[in-house]
Protein backbone atom coordinates (compact mmCIF):
# COMPACT_ATOMS: atom_id res chain seq x y z
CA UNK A 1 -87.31 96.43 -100.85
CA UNK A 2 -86.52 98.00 -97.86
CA UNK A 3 -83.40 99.84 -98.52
CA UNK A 4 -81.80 100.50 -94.63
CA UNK A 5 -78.47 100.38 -94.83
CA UNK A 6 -77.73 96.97 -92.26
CA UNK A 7 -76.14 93.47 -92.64
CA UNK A 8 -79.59 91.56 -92.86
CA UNK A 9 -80.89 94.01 -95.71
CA UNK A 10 -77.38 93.99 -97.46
CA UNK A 11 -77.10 90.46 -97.26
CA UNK A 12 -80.23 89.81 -98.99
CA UNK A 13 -78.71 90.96 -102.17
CA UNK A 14 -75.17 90.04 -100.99
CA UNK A 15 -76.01 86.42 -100.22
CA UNK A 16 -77.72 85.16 -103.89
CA UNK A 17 -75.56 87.52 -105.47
CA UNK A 18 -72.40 85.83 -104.21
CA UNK A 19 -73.97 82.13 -104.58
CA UNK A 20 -75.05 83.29 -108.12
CA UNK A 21 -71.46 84.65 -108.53
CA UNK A 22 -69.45 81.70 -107.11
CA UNK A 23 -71.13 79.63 -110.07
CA UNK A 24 -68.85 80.48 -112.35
CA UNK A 25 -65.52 80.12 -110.96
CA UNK A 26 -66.80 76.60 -109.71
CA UNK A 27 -67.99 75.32 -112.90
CA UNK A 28 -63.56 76.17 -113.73
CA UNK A 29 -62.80 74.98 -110.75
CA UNK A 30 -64.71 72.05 -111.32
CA UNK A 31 -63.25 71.49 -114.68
CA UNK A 32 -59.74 71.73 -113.16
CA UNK A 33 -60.13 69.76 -110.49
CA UNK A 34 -61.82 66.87 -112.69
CA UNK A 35 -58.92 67.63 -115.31
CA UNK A 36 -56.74 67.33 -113.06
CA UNK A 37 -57.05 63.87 -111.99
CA UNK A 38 -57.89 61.79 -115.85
CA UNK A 39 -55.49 58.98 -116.25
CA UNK A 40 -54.14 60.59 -119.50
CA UNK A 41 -51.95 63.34 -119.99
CA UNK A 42 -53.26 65.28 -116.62
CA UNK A 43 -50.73 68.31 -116.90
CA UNK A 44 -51.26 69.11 -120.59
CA UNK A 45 -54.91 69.04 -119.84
CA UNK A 46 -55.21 71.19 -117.13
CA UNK A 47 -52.61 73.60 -118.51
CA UNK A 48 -55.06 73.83 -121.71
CA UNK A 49 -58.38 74.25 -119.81
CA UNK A 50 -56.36 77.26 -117.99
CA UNK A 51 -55.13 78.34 -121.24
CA UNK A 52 -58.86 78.71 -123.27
CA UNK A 53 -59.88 79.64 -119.72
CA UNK A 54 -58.30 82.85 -119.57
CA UNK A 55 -59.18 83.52 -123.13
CA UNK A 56 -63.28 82.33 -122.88
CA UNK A 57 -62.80 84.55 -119.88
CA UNK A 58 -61.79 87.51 -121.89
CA UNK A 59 -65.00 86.93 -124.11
CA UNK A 60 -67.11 86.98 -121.47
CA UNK A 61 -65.96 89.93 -119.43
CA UNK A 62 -65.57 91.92 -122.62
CA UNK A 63 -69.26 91.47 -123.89
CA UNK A 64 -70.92 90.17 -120.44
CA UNK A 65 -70.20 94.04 -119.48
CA UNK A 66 -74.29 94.29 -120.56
CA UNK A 67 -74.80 93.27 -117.18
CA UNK A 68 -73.57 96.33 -115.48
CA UNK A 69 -74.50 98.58 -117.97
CA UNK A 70 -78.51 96.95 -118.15
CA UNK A 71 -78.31 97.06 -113.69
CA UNK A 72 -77.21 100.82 -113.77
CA UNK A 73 -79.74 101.75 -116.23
CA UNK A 74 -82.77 99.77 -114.60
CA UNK A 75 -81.48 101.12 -111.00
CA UNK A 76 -81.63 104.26 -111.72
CA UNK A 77 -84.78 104.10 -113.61
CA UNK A 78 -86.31 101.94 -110.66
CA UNK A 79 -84.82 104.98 -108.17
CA UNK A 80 -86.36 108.07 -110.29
CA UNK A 81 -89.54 106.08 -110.41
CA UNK A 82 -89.50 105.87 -113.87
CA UNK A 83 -89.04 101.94 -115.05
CA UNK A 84 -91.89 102.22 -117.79
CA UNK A 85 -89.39 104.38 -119.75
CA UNK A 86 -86.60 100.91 -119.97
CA UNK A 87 -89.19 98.17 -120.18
CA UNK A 88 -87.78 97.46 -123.72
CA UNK A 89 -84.56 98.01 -123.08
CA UNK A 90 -83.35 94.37 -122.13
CA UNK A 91 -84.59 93.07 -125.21
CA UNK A 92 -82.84 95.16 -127.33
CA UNK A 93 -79.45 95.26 -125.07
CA UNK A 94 -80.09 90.85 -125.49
CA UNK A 95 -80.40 91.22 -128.99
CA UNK A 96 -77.26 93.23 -129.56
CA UNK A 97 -74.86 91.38 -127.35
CA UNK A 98 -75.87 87.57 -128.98
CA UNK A 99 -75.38 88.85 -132.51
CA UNK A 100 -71.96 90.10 -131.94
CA UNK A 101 -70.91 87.06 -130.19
CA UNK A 102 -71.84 84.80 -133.16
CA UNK A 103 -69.77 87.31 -135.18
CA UNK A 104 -67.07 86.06 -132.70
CA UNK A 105 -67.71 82.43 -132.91
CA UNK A 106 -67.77 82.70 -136.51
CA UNK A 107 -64.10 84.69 -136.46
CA UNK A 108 -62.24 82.75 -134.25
CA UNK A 109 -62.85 79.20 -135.03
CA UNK A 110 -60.49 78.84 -137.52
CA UNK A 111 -57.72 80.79 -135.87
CA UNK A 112 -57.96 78.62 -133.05
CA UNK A 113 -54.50 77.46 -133.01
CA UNK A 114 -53.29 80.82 -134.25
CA UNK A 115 -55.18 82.30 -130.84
CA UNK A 116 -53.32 79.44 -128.13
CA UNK A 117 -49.89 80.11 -129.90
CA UNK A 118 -50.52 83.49 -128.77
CA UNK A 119 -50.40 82.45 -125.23
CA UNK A 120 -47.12 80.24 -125.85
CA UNK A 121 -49.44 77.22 -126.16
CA UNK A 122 -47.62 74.35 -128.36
CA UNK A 123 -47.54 70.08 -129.03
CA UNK A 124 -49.89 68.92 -126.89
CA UNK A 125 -51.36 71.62 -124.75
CA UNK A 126 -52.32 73.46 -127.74
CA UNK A 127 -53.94 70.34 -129.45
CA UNK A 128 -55.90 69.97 -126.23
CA UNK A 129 -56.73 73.58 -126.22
CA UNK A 130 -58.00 74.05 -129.97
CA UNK A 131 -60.03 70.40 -129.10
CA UNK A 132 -61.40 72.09 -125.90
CA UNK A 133 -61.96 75.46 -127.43
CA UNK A 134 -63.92 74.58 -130.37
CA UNK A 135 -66.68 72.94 -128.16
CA UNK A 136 -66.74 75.31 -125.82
CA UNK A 137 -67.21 78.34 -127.52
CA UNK A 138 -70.80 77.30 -128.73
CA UNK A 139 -72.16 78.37 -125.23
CA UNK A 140 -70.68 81.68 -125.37
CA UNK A 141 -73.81 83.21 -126.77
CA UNK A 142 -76.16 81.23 -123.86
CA UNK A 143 -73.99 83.07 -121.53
CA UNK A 144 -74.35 86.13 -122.62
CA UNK A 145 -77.97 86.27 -122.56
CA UNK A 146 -78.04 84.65 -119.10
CA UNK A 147 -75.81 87.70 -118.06
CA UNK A 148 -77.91 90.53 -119.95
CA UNK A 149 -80.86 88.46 -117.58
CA UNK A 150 -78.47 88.52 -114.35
CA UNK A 151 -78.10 92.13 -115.24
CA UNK A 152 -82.11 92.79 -115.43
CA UNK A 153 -82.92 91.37 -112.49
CA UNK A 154 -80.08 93.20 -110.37
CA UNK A 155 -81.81 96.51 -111.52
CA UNK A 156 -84.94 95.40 -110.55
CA UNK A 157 -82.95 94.89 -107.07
CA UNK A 158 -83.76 91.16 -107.95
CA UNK A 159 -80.91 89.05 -106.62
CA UNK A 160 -82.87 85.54 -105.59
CA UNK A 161 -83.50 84.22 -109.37
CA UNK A 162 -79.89 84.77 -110.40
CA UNK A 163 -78.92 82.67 -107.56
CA UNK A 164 -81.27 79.86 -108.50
CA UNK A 165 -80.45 79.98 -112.24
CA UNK A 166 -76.86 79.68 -111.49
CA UNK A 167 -77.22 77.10 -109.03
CA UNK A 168 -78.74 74.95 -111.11
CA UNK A 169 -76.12 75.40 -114.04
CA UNK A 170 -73.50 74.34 -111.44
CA UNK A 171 -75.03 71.39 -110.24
CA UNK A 172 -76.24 70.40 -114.45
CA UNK A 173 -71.99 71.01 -114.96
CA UNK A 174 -70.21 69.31 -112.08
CA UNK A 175 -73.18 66.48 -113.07
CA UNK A 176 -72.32 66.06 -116.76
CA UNK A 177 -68.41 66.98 -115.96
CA UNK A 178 -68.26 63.49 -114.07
CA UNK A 179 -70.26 61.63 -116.70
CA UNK A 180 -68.61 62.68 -119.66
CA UNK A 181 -64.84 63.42 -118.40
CA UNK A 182 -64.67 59.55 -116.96
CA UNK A 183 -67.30 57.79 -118.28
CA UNK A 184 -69.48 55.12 -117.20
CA UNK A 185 -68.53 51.86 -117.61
CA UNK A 186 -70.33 49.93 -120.22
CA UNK A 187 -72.47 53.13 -121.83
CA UNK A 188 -70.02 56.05 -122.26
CA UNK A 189 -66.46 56.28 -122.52
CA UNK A 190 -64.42 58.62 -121.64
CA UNK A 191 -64.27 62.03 -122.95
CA UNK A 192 -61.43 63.55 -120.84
CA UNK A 193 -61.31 67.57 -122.21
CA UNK A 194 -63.62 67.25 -124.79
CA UNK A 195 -66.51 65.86 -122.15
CA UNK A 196 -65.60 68.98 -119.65
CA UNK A 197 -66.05 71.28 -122.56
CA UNK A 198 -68.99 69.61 -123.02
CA UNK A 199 -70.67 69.77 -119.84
CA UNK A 200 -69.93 73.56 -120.00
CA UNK A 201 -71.82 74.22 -122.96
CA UNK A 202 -75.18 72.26 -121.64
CA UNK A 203 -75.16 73.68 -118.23
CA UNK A 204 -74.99 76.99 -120.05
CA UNK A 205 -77.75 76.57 -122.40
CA UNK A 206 -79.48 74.89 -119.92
CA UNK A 207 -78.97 78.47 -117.78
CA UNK A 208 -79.68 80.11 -120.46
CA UNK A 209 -83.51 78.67 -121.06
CA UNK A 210 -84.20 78.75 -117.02
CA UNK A 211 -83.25 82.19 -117.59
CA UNK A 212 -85.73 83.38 -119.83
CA UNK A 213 -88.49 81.73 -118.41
CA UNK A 214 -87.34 83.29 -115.16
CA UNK A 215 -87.75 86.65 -116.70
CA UNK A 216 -91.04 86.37 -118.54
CA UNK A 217 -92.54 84.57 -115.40
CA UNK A 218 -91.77 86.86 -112.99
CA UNK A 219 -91.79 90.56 -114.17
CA UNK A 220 -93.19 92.84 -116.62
CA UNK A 221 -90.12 92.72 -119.00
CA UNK A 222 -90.23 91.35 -122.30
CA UNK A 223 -87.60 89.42 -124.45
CA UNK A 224 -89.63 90.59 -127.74
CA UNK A 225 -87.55 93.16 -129.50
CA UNK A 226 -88.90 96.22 -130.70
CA UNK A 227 -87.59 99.27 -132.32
CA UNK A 228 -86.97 102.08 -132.38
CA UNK A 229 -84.41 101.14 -130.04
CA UNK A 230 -85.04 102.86 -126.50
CA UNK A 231 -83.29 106.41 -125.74
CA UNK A 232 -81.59 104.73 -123.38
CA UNK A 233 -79.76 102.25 -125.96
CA UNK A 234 -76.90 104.83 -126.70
CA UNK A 235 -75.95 105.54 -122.85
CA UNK A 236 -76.29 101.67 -122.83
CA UNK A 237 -73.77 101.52 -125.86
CA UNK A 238 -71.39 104.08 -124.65
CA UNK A 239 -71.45 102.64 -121.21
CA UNK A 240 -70.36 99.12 -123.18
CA UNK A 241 -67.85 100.97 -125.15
CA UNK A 242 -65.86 102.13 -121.72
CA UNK A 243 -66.37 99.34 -120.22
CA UNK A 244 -64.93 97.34 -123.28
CA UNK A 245 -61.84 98.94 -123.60
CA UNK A 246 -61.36 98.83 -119.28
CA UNK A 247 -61.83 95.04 -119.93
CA UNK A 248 -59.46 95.24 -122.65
CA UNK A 249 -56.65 96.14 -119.88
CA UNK A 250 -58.30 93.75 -117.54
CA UNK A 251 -57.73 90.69 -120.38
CA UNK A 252 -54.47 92.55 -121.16
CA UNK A 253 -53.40 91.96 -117.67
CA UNK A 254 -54.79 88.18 -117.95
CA UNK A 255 -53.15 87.88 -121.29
CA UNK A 256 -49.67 88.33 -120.03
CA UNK A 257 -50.06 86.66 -116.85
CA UNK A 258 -50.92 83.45 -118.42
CA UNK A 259 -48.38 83.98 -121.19
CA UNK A 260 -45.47 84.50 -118.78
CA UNK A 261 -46.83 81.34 -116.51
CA UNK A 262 -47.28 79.34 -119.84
CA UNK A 263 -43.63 80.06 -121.07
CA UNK A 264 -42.25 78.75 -117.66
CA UNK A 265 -43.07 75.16 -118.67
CA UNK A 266 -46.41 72.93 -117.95
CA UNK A 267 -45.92 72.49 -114.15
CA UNK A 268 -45.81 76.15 -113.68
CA UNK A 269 -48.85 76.95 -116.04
CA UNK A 270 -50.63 73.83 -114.37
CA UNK A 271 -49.88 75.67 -111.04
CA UNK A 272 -51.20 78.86 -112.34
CA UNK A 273 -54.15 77.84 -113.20
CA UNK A 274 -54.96 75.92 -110.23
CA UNK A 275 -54.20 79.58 -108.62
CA UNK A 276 -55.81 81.88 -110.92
CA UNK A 277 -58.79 79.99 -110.35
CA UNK A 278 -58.81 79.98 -106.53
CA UNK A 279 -58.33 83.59 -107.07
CA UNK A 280 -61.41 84.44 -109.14
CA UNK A 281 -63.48 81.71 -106.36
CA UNK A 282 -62.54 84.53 -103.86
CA UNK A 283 -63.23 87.12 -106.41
CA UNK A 284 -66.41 85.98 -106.75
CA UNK A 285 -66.88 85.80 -103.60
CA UNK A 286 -66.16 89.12 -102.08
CA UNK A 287 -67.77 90.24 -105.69
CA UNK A 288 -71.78 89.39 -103.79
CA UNK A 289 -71.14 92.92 -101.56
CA UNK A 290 -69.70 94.40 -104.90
CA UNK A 291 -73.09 93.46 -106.52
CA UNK A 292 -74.77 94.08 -103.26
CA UNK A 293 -73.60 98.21 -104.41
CA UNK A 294 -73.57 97.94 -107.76
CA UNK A 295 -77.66 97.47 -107.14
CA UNK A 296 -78.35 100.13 -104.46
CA UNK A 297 -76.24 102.66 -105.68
CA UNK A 298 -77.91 103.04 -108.84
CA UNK A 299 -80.86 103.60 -107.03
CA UNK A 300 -79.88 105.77 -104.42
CA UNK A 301 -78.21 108.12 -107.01
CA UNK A 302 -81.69 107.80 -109.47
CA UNK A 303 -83.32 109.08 -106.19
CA UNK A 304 -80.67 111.82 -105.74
CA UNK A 305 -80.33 110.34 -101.68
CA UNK A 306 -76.50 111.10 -101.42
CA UNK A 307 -76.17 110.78 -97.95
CA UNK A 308 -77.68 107.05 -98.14
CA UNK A 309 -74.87 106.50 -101.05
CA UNK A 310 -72.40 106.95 -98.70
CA UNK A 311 -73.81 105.26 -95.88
CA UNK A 312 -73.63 102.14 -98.12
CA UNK A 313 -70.36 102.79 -99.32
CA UNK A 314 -68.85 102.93 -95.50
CA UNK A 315 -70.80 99.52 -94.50
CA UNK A 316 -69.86 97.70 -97.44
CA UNK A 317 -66.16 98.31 -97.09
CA UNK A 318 -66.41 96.80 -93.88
CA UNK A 319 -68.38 93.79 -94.96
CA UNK A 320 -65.79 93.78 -97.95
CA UNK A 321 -63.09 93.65 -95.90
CA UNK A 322 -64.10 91.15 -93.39
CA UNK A 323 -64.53 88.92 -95.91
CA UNK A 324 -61.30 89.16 -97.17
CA UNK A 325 -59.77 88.36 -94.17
CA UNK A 326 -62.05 85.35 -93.39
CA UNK A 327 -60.80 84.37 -97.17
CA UNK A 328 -57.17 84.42 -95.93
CA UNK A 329 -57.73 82.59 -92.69
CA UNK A 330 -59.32 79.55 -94.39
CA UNK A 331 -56.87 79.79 -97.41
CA UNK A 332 -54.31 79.52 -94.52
CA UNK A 333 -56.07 76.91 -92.96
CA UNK A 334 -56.39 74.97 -95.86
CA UNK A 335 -53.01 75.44 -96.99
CA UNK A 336 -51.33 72.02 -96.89
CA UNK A 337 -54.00 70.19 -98.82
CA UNK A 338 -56.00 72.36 -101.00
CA UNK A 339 -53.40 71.93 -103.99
CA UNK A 340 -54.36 68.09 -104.02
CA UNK A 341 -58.41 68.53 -104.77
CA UNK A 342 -56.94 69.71 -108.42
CA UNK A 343 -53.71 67.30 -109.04
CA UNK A 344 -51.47 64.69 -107.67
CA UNK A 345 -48.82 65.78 -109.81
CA UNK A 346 -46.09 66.80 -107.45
CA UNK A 347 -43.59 69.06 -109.58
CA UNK A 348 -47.32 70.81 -110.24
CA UNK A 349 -48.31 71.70 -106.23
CA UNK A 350 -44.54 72.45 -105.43
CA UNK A 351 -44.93 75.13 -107.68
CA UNK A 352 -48.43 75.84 -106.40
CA UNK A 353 -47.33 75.97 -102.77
CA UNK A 354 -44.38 78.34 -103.50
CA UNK A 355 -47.38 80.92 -104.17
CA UNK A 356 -50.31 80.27 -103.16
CA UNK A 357 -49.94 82.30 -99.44
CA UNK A 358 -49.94 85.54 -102.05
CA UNK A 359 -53.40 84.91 -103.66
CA UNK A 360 -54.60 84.72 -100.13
CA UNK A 361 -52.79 87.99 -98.85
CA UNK A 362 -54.74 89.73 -101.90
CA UNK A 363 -58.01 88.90 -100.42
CA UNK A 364 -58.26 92.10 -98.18
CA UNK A 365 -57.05 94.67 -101.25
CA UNK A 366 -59.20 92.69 -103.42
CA UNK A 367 -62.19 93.63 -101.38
CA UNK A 368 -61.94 97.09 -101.60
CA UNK A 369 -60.95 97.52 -105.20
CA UNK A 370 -64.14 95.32 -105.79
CA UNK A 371 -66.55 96.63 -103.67
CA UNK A 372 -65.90 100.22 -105.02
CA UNK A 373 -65.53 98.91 -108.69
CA UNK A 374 -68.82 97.64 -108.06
CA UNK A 375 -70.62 100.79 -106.89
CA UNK A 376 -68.56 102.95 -109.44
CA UNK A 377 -70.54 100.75 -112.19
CA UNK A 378 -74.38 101.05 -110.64
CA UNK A 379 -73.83 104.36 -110.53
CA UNK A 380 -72.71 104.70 -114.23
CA UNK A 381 -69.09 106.19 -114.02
CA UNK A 382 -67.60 103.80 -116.61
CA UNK A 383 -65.39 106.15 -118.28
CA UNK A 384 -63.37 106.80 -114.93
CA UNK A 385 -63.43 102.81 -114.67
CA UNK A 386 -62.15 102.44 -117.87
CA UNK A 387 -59.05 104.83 -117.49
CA UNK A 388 -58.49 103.51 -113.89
CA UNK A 389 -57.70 100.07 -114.99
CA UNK A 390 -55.64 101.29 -118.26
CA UNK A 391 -53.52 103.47 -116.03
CA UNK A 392 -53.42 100.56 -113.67
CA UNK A 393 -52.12 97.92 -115.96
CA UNK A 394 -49.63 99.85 -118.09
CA UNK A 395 -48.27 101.38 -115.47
CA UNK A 396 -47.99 98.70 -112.70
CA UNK A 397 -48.85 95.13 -113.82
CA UNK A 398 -46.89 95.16 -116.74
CA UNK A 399 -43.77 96.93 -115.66
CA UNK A 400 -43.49 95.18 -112.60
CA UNK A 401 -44.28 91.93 -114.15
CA UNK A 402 -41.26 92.46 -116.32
CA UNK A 403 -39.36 93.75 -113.71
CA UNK A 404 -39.89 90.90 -111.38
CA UNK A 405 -39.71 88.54 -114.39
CA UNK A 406 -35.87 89.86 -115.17
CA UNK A 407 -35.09 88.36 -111.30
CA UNK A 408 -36.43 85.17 -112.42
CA UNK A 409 -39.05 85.14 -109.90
CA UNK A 410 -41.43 82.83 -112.56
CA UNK A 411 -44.67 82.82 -110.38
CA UNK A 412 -43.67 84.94 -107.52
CA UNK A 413 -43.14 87.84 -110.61
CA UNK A 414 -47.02 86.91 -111.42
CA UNK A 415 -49.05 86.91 -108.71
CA UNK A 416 -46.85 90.05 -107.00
CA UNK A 417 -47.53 92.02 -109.77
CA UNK A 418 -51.15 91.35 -109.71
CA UNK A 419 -51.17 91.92 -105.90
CA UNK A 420 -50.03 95.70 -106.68
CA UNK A 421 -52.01 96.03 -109.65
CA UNK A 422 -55.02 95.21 -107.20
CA UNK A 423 -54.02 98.05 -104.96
CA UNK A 424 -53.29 100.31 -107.51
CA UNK A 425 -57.10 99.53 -108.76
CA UNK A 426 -58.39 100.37 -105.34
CA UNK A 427 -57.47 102.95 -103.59
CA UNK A 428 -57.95 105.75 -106.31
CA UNK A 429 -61.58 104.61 -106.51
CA UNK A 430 -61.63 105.46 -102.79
CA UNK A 431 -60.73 108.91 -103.30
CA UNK A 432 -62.35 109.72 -106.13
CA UNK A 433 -65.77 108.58 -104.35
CA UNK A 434 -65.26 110.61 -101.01
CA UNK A 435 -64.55 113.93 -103.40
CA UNK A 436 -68.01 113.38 -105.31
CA UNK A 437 -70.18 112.42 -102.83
CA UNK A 438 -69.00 113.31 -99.43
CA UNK A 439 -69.69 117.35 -99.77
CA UNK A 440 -73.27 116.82 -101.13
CA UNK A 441 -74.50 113.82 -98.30
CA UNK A 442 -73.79 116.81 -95.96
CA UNK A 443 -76.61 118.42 -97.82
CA UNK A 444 -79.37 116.21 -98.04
């Protein structure tokens, strides 16, 4: 593709990449809005999906890290002119990734109400989160290889099939969610949690197969494995590894977030997850010009064209930014009847309310932390990731989220802390960028 650094060139990666991205957080968002409104038990529900949320999320993040790691190796590759060498690779990465998430399904089954007490689940909301959970979890593998796919195809500086695989999982979800949550009348009764859960784990398999056929139809990889693994598998592995343990502190921070919002009582945790939520939509978001450089940086640093790397850098802060405050004008906008999409409960959106004006504020910060996190990871530097977000979370998030706490701030404590955390994410990612790369785009 052409590769000039301008909005129409960057958007088409930016553009399916964000659509593709947005899929997720919608398919929770449509669970929680859909949640939200059931006749029976409403709260408890929705405080569960948010519970196993957070935790599913952890899964994914933790293993779905083969996406990064398979884009920076197939950039690079594709920028050296030398993709013949990582045809196989994919297959292999695929192969990996799937058979450690069984391991995971198989492990945490049992200990599914040992795993919600953890995140001061109980009565209820934990029944409805061991009922939700244990249906879920079956598409956890399906995902996984739809991300290791996501992850080929951004290498390949492939953005468009992404985009249509995960628009069609969204529309299979919000679909099934409706049929199976409610019911229709006369053929299928109502399924409340157990018929979201259930929509999530078809629209994911369903992903899943478009997926592969995606792949196989429309470029020279294969899904067959073959060994000897590829050289590249180990720089794959240790580029998993750091990126493991910096999700580790990213789930840490999650953890503890929704533990703290949980032990507040079920209007508050119902609140939070109507938040959390909105916050990974704009995430996700802003996260299609993070992709957008986690594609061409790989390249541009596999052709050794520095001063390009930088030009991309400077445009897509821009773009990141101005999209965080277009994010904040419609959240403020939107303010006074966005909380009633997800619930009618009114102790629920009182709490929502109180703190909703913050996940909007982090919109700007969160676009620069993400759009450098993003071009950090196509270019491979996963170890400075890594200790980034552990120095990050141990030393702000969790201190200030006990500090705050102490005041009884309850959500304010929450989302303030993750505000900083955000910042404190960001801005050394700046720095560290201009002092590697600034000196040598002088040069070429």
């Amino acid at each position: 593709m052409n590769t000039e650094i301008n909005l129409k060139n960057i958007n088409k990666l930016a553009i399916p990449a964000l659509i593709a991205g947005v899929a997720e957080p919608i398919l929770s968002l449509t669970d929680t809005a859909i949640i939200g409104n059931i006749e029976v038990n409403a709260a408890e529900s929705l405080a569960a999906v948010g519970v196993v949320g957070t935790f599913i999320s952890m899964l994914i993040w933790v293993l779905g890290q083969t996406r990064s790691a398979i884009s920076s190796i197939v950039s690079q590759h594709l920028g050296a002119d030398q993709l013949d060498k990582v045809k196989n690779l994919p297959a292999q990465a695929i192969f990996i990734i799937t058979s450690v998430s069984i391991l995971i399904i198989i492990t945490t089954l049992p200990f599914a109400s040992q795993i919600f007490k953890l995140y001061n689940a109980s009565d209820l909301i934990l029944d409805y989160s061991v009922d939700y959970y244990r249906i879920r979890v079956f598409g956890f593998p399906f995902t996984l290889f739809t991300i290791a796919v996501f992850g080929t195809f951004r290498g390949l500086q492939n953005t468009f099939y992404p985009m249509i695989i995960a628009i069609i999982g969204t529309i299979v979800n919000i679909v099934l969610d409706f049929i199976l949550v409610y019911g229709i009348e006369g053929f299928i009764e109502p399924m409340y949690i157990k018929g979201a859960a259930w929509a999530s784990v078809v629209a994911q398999i369903t992903m899943a197969f478009t997926a592969g056929m995606f792949l196989l139809a429309k470029t020279d990889i294969s899904l067959r494995i073959t060994f000897p693994f590829n050289k590249e598998i180990k720089n794959f592995i240790l580029m998993i590894l750091n990126l493991f343990v910096r999700t580790i502190a990213l789930n840490a921070t999650l953890y503890f977030a929704t533990r703290f919002a949980t032990s507040y009582g079920t209007e508050y945790i119902a609140a939070y997850t109507i938040a959390i939520n909105l916050w990974f939509l704009g995430a996700f978001i802003i996260d299609g010009y993070a992709s957008a450089g986690n594609i061409l940086s790989g390249k541009f640093l596999g052709a050794k064209n520095y001063k390009k790397l930088v030009e991309l850098s400077r445009f897509l802060m821009k773009c990141g930014i101005g999209v965080g405050i277009i994010l904040f004008i419609v959240g403020l906008l939107s303010y006074n009847f966005i909380g009633a999409v997800f619930t009618k409960d009114q102790a629920v959106l009182t709490e929502f309310y109180k703190i909703f004006w913050i996940v909007m504020a982090m919109q700007p910060f969160c676009a620069l932390a993400f759009i450098y996190d993003g071009i950090f990871k196509g270019m491979g530097k996963m170890k400075f990731l890594r200790n980034l977000l552990l120095l990050s979370t141990v030393l702000v998030f969790i201190p200030i989220l006990f500090l705050l706490d102490s005041f009884d701030l309850k959500l304010y404590a929450v989302f303030i802390a993750l505000t900083l955390w955000i910042i404190a994410r960001g801005i050394p990612l700046i720095i560290k960028f201009r002092q590697l790369f600034l000196s040598l785009s002088q040069k070429t």
